[in-house]
N, C-alpha and C. Protein backbone atom coordinates (compact mmCIF):
# COMPACT_ATOMS: atom_id res chain seq x y z
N UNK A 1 -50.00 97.13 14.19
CA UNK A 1 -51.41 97.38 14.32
C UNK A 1 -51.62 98.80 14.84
N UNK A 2 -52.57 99.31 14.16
CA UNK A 2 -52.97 100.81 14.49
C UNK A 2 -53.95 100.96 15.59
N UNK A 3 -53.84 102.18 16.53
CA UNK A 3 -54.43 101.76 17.29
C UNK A 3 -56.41 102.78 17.13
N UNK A 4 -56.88 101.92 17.29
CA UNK A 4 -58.37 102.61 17.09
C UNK A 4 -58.58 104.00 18.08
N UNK A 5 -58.60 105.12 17.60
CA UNK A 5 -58.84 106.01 18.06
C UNK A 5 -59.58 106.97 17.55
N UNK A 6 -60.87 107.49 17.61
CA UNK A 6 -61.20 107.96 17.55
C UNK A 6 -60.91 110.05 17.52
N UNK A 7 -60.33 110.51 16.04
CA UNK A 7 -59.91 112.05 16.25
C UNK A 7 -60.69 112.99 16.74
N UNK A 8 -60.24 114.16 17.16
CA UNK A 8 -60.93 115.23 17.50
C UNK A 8 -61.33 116.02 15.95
N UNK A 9 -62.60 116.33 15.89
CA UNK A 9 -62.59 117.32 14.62
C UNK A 9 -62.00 118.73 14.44
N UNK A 10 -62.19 119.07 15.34
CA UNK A 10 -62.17 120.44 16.34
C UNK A 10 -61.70 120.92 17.15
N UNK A 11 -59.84 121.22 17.49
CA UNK A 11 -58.96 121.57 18.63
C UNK A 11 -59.61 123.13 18.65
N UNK A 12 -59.83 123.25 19.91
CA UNK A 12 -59.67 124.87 20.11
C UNK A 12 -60.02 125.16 22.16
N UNK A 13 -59.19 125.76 22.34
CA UNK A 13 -58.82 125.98 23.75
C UNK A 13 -60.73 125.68 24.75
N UNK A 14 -61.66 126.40 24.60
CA UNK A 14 -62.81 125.97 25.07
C UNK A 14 -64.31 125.73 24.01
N UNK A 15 -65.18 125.21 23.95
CA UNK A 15 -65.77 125.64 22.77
C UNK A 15 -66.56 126.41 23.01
N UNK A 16 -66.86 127.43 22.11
CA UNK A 16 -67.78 128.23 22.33
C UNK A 16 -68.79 128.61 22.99
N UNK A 17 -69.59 127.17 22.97
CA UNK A 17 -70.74 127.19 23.89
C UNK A 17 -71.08 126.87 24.83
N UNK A 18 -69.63 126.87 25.81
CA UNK A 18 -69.66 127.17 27.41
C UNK A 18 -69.62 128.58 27.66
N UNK A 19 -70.62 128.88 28.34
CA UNK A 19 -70.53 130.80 28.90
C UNK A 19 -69.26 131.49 29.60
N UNK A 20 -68.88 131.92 29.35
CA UNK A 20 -67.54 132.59 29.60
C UNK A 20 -67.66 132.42 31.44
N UNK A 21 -68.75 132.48 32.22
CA UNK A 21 -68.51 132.65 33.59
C UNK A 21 -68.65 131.14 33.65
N UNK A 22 -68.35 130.10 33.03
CA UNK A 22 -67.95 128.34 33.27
C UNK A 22 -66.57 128.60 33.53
N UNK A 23 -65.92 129.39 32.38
CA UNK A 23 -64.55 129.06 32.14
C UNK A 23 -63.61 129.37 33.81
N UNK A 24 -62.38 128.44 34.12
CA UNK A 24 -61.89 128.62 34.94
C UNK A 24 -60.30 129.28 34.59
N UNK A 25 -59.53 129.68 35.48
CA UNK A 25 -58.15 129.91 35.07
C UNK A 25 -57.33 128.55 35.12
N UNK A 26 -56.35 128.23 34.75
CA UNK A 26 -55.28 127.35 35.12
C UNK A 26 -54.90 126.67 36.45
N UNK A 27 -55.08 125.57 36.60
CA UNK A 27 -55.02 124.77 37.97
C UNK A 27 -53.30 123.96 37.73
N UNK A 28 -52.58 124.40 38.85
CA UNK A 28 -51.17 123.90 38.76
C UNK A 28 -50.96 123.02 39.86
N UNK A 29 -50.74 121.08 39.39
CA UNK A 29 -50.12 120.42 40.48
C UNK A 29 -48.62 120.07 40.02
N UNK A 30 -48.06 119.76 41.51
CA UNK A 30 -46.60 119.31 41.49
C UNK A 30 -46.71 118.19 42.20
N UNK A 31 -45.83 117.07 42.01
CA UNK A 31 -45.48 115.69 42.43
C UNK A 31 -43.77 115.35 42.08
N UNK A 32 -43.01 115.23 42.95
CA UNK A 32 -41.46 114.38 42.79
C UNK A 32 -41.91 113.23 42.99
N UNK A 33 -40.84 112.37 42.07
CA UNK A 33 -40.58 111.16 42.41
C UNK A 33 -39.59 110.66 41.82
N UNK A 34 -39.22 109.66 42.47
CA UNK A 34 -37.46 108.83 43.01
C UNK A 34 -37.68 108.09 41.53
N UNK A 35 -37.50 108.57 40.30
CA UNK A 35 -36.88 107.89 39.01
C UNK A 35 -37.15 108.75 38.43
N UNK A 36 -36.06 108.68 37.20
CA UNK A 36 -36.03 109.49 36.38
C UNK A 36 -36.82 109.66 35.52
N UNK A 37 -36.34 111.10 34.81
CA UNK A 37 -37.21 111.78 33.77
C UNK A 37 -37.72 111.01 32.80
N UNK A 38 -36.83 110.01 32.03
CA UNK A 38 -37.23 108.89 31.30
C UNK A 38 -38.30 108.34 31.50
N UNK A 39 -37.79 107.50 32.64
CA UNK A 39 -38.89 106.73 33.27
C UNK A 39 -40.32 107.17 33.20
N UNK A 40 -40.50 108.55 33.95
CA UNK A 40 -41.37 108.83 34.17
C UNK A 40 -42.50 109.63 33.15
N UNK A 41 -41.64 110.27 32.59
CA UNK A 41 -42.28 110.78 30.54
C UNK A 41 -42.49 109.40 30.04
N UNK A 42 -42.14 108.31 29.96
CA UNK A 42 -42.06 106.85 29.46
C UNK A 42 -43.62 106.52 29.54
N UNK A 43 -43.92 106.91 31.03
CA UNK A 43 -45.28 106.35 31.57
C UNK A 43 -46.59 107.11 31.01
N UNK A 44 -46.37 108.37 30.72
CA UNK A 44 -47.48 108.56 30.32
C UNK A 44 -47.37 108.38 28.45
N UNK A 45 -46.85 107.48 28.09
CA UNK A 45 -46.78 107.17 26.88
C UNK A 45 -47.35 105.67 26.39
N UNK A 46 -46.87 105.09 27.56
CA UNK A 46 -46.89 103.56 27.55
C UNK A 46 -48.24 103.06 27.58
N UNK A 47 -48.98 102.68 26.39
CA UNK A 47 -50.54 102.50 26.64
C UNK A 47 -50.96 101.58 27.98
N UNK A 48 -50.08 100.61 28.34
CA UNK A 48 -49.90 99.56 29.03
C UNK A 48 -49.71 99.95 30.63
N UNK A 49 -48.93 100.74 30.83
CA UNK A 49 -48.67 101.43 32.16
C UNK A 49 -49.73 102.51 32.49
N UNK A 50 -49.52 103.85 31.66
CA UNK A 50 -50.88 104.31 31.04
C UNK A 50 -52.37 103.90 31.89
N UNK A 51 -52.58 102.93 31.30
CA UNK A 51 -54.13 102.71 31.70
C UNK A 51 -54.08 102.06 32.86
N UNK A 52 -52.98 101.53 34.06
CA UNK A 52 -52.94 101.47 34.95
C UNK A 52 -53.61 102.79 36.42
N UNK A 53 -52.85 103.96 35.50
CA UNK A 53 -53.09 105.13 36.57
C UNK A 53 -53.58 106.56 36.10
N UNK A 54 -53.58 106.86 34.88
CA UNK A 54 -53.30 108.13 34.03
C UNK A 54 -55.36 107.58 33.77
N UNK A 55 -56.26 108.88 34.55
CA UNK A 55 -57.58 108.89 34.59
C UNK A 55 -58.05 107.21 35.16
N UNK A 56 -57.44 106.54 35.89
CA UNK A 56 -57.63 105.54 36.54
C UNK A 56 -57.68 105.48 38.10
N UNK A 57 -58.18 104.24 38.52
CA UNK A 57 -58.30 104.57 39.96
C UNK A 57 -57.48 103.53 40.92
N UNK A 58 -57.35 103.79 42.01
CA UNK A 58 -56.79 102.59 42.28
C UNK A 58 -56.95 101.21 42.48
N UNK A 59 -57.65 100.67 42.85
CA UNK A 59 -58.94 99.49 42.41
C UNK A 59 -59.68 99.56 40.88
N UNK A 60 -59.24 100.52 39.97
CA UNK A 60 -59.85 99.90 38.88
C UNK A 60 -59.23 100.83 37.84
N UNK A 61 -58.18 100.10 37.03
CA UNK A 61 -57.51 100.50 35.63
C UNK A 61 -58.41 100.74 34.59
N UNK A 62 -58.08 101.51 33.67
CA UNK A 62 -59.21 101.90 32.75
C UNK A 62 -59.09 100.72 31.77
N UNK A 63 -60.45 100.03 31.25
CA UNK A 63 -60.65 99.06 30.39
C UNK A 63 -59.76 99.21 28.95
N UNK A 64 -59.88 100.30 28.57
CA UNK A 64 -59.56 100.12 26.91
C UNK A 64 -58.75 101.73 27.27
N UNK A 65 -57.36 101.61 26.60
CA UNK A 65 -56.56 102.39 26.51
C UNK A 65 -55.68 102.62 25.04
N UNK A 66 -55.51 103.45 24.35
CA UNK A 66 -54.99 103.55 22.92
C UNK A 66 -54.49 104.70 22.78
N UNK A 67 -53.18 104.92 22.64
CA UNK A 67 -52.32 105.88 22.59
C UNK A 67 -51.56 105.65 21.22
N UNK A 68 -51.65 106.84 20.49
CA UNK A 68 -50.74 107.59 19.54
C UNK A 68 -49.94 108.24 19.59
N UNK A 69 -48.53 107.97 19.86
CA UNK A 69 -47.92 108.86 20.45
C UNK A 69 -46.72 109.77 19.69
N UNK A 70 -47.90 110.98 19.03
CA UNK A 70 -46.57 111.53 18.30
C UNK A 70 -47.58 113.16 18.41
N UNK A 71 -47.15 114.17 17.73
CA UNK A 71 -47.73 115.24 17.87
C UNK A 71 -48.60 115.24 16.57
N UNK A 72 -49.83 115.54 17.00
CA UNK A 72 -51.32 115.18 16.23
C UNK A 72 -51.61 113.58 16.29
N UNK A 73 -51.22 113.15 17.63
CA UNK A 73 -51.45 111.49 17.73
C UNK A 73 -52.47 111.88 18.61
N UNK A 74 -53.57 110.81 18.50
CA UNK A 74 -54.57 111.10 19.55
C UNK A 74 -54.48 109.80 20.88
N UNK A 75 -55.46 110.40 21.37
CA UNK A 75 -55.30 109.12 22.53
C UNK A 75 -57.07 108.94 23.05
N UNK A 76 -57.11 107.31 23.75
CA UNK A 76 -58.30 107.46 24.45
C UNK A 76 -58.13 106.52 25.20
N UNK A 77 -58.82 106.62 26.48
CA UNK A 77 -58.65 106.02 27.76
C UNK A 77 -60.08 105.98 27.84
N UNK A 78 -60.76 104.10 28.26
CA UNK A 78 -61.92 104.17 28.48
C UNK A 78 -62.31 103.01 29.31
N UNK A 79 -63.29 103.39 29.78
CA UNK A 79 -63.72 102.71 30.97
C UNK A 79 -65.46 102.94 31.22
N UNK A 80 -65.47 102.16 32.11
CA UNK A 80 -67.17 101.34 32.11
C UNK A 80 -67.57 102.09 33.52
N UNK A 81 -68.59 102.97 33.96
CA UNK A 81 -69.44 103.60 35.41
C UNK A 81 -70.56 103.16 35.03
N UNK A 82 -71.24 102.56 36.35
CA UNK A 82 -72.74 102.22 36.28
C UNK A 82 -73.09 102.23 35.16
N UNK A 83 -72.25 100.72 34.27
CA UNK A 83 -72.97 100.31 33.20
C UNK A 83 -72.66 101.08 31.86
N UNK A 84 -72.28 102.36 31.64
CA UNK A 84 -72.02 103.67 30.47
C UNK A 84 -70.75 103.12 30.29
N UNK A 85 -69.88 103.35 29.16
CA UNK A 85 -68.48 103.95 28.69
C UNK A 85 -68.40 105.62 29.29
N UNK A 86 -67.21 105.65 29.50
CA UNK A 86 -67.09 106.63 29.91
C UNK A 86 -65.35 106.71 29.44
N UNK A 87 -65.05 108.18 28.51
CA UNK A 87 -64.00 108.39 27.40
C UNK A 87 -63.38 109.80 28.17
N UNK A 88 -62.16 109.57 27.82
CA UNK A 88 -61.13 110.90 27.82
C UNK A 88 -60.40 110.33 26.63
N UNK A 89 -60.72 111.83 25.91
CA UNK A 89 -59.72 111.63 24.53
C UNK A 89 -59.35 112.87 24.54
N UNK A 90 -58.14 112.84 23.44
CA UNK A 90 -57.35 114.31 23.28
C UNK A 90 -56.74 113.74 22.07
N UNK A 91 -55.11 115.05 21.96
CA UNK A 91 -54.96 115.04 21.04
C UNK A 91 -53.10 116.16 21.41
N UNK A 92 -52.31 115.09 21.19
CA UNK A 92 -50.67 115.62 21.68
C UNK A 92 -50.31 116.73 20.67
N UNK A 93 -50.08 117.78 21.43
CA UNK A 93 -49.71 119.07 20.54
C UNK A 93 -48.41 119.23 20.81
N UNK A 94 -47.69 118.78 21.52
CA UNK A 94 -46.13 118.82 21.47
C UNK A 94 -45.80 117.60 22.60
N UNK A 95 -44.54 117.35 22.30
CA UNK A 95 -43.56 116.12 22.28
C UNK A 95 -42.64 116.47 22.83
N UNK A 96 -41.77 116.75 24.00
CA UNK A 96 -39.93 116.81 24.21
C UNK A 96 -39.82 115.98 24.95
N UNK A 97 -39.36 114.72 24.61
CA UNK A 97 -38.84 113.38 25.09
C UNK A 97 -38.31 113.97 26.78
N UNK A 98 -38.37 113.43 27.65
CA UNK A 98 -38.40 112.87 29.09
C UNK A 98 -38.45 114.63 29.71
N UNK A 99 -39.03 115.84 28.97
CA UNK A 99 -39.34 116.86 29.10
C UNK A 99 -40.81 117.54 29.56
N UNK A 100 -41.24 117.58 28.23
CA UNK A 100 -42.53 118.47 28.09
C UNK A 100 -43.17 117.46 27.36
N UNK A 101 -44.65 117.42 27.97
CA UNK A 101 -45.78 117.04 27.05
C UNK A 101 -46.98 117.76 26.76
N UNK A 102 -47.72 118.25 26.15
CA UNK A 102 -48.76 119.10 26.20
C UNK A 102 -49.60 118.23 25.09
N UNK A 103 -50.96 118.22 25.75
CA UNK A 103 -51.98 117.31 25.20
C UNK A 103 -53.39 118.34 25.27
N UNK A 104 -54.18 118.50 24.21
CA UNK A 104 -55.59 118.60 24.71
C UNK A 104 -56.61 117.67 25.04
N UNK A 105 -57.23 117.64 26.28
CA UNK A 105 -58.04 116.96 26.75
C UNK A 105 -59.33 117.39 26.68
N UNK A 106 -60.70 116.14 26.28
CA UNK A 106 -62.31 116.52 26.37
C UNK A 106 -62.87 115.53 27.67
N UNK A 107 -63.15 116.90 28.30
CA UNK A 107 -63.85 115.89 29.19
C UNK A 107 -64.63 114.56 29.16
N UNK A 108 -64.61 113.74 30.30
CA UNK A 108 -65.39 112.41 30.03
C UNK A 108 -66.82 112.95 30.23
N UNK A 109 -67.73 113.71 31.12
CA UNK A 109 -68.68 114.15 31.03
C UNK A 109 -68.92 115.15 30.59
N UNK A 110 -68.41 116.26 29.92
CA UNK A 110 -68.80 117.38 29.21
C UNK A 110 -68.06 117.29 27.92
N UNK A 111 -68.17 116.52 26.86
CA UNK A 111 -67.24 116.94 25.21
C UNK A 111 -67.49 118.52 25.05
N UNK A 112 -67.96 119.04 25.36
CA UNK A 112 -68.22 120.35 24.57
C UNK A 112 -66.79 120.68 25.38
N UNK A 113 -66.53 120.81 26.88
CA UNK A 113 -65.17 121.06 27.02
C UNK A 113 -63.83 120.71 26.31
N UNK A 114 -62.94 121.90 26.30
CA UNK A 114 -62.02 121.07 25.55
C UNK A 114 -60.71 122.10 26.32
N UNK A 115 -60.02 121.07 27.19
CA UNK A 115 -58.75 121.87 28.18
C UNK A 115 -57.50 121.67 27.92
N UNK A 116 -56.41 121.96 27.74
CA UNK A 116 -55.40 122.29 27.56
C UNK A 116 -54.48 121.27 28.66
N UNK A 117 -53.85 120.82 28.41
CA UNK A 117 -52.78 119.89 29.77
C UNK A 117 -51.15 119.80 29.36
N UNK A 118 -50.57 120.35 30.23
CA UNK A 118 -49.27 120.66 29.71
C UNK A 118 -48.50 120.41 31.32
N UNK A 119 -47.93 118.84 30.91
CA UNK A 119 -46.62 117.99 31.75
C UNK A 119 -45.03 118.44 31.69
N UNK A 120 -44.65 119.17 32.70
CA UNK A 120 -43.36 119.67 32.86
C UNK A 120 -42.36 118.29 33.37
N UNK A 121 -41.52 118.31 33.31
CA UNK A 121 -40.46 116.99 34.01
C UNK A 121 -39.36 117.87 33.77
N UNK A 122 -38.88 117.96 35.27
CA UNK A 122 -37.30 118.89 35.43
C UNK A 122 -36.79 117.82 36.23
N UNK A 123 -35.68 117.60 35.50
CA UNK A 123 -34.77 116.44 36.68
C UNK A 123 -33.94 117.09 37.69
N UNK A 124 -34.09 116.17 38.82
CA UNK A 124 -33.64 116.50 40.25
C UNK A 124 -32.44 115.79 40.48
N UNK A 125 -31.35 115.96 41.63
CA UNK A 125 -30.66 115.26 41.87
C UNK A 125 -31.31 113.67 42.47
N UNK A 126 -31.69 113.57 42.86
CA UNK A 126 -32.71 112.52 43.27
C UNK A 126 -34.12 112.11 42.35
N UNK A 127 -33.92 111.66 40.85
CA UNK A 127 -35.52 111.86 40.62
C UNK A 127 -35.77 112.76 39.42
N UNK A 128 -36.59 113.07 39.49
CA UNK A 128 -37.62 114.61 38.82
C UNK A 128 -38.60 114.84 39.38
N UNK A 129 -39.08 116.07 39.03
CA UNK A 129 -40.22 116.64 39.46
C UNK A 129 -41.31 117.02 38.43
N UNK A 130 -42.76 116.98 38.38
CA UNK A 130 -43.16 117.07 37.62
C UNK A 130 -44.38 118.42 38.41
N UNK A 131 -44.71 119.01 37.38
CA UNK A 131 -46.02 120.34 37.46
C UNK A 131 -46.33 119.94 35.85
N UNK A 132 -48.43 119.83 36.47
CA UNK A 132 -49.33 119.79 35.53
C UNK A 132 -49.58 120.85 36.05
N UNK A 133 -49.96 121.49 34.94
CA UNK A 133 -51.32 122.36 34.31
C UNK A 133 -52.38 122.06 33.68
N UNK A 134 -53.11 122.15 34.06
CA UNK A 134 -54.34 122.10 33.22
C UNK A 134 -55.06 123.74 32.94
N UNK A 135 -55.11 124.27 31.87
CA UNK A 135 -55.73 125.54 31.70
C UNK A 135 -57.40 125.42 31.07
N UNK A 136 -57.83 126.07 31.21
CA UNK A 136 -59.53 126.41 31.42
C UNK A 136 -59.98 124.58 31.76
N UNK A 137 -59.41 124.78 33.49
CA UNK A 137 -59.78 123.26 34.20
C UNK A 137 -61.23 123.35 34.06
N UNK A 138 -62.07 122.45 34.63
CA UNK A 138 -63.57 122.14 34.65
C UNK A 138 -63.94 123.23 35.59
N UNK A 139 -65.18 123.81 35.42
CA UNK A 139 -65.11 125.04 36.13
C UNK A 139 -66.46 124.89 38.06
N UNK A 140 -66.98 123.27 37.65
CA UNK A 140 -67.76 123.08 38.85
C UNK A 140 -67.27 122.89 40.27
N UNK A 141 -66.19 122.33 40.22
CA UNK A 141 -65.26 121.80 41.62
C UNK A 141 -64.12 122.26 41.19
N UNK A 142 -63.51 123.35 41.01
CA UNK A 142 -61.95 123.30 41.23
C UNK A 142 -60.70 122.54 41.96
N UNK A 143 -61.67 122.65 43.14
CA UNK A 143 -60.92 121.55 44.25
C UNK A 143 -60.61 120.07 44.14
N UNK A 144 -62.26 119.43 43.53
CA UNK A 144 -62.31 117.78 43.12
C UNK A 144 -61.27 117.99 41.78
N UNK A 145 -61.21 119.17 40.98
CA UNK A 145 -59.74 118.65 39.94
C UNK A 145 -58.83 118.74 40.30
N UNK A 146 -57.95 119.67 41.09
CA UNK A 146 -56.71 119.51 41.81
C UNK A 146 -57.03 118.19 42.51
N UNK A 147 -57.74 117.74 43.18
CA UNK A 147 -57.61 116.24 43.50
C UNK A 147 -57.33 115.21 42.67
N UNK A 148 -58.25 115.28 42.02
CA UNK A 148 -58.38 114.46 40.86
C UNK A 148 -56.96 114.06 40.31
N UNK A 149 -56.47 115.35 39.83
CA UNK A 149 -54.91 114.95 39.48
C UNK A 149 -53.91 114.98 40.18
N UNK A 150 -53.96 115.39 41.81
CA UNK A 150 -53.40 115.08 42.33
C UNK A 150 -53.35 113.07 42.55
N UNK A 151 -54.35 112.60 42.93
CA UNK A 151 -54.61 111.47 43.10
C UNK A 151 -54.39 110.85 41.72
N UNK A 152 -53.89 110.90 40.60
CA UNK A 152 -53.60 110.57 39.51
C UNK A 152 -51.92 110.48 39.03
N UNK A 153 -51.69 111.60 39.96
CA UNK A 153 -50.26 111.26 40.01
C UNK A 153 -49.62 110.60 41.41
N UNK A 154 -50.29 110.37 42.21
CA UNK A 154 -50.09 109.37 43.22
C UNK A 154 -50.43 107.76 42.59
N UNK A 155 -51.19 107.89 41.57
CA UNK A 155 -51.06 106.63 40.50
C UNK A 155 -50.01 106.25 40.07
N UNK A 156 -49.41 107.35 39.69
CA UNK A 156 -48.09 107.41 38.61
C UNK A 156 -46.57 106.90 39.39
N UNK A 157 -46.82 107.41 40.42
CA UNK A 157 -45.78 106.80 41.54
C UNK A 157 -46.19 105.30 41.75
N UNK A 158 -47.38 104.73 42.21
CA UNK A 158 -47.39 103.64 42.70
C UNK A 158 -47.31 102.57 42.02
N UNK A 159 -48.07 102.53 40.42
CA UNK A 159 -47.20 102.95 39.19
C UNK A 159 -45.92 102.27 39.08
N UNK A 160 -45.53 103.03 39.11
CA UNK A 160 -43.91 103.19 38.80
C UNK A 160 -43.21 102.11 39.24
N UNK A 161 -43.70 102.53 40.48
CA UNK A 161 -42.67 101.59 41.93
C UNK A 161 -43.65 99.82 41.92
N UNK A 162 -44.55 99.92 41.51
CA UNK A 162 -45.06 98.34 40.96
C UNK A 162 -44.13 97.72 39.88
N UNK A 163 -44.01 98.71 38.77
CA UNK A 163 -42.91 98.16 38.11
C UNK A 163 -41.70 97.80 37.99
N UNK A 164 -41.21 98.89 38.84
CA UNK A 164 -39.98 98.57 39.34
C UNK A 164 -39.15 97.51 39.85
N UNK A 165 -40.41 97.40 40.84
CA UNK A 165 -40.56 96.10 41.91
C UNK A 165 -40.63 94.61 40.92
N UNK A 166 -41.46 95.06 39.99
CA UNK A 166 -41.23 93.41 39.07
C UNK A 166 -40.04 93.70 37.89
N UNK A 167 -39.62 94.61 37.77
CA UNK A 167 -38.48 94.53 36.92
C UNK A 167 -36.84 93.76 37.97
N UNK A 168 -37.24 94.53 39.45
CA UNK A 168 -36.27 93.89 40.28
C UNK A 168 -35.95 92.67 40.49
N UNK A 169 -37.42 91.76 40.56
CA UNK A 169 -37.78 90.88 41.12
C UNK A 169 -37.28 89.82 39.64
N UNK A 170 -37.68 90.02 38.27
CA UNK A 170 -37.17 89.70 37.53
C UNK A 170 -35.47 89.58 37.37
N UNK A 171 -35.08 90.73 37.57
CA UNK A 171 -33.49 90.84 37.66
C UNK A 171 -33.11 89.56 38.85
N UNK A 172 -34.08 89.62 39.93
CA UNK A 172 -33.39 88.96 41.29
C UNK A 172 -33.56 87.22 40.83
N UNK A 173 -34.48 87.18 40.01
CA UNK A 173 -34.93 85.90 39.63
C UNK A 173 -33.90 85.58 38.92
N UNK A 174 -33.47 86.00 37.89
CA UNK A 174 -32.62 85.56 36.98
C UNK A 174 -31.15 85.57 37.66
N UNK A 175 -31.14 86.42 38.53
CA UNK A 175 -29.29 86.29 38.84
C UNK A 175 -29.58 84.65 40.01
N UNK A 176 -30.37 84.36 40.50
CA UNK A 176 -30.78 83.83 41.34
C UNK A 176 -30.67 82.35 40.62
N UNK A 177 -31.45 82.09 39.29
CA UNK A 177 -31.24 81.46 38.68
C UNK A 177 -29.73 80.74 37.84
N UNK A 178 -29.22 82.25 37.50
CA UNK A 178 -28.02 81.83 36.69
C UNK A 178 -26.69 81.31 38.37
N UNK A 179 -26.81 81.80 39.19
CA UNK A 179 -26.62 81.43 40.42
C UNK A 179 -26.48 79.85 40.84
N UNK A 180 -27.65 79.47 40.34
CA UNK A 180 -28.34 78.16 40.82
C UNK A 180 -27.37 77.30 39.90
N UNK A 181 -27.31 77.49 38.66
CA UNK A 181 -26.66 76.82 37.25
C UNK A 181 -25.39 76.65 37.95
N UNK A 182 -24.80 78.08 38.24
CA UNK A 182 -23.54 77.72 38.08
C UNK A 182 -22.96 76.90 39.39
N UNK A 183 -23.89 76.87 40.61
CA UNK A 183 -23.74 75.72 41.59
C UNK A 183 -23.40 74.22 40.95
N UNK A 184 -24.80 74.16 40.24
CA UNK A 184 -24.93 72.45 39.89
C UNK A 184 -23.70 72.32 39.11
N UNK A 185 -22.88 73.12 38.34
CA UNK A 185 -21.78 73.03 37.16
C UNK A 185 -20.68 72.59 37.91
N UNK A 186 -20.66 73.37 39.31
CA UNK A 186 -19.80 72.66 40.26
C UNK A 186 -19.63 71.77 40.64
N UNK A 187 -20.89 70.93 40.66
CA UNK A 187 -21.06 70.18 41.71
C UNK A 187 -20.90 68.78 40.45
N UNK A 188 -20.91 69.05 39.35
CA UNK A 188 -21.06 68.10 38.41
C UNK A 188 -19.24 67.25 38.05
């Protein structure tokens, strides 16, 4: 099944008819965290994980999430404020598996914006590390967007380590189980 997404007609770094004194320079965050590069390139792919934290909040995952994930795959993440839909869509301009991702993003309240987002993942001895960019960020709060994605990748960790935790818990279940079997086999 394909996933409903809605394309961009129109890639181009800002559109025109924001006034040049809107436009901002490039806003750069960094976040490590304790799993790997895989893992963590994995997540912003995974429509399912995805709409857990990626433009989500913590008390409330985005409703409808649909990812294409290839270069010229689009994506949209959507969710419900006082009653409206409210959309982030883009459009993946490059791909390097548990590397680089670079996506263009339209704002959820301004479409005429159209920003640039480019995900670094360098693996650590412990982990990886990741630096977003976002270039010509939203130009009203600079600060609320470095938050914004800061607090977005504090998603991505908690995230992570939710899953983890039930992939463990699964593992612990099952050895726990096959455990249990091979008691009664004894005992038989």
């Amino acid at each position: 099944m394909t996933p409903q997404i809605r394309k961009q007609k129109v890639l181009r770094p800002v559109d025109s008819t924001v006034p040049a004194r809107m436009r901002r320079r490039a806003l750069r965050v960094t976040r490590r965290f304790g799993e790997s590069p895989q893992r963590v390139f994995g997540a912003w792919l995974d429509p399912d994980l995805a709409g857990q934290w990626l433009f989500a909040t913590a008390l409330r995952p985005m409703t409808h999430v649909a990812i294409d994930a290839r270069v010229g795959g689009a994506f949209c993440f959507a969710d419900r404020r006082n009653g409206e839909r409210i959309e982030f869509t883009g459009e993946y301009t490059e791909i390097i598996p548990q590397r680089r991702l670079v996506f263009n993003l339209t704002a959820a309240d301004d479409p005429r914006v159209l920003t640039r987002v480019i995900v670094e993942i360098t693996a650590r001895k412990s982990g990886c590390e990741i630096e977003l960019i976002q270039e010509e960020a939203p130009p009203d709060d600079p600060n609320y967007t470095r938050e914004r994605w800061l607090g977005i990748l504090y998603g991505l960790g908690v995230a992570l380590d939710s899953t983890a935790t039930t992939s463990s818990d699964r593992k612990s279940t099952a050895v726990m189980t096959r455990t249990s079997r091979q008691g009664k086999n004894r005992d038989q």
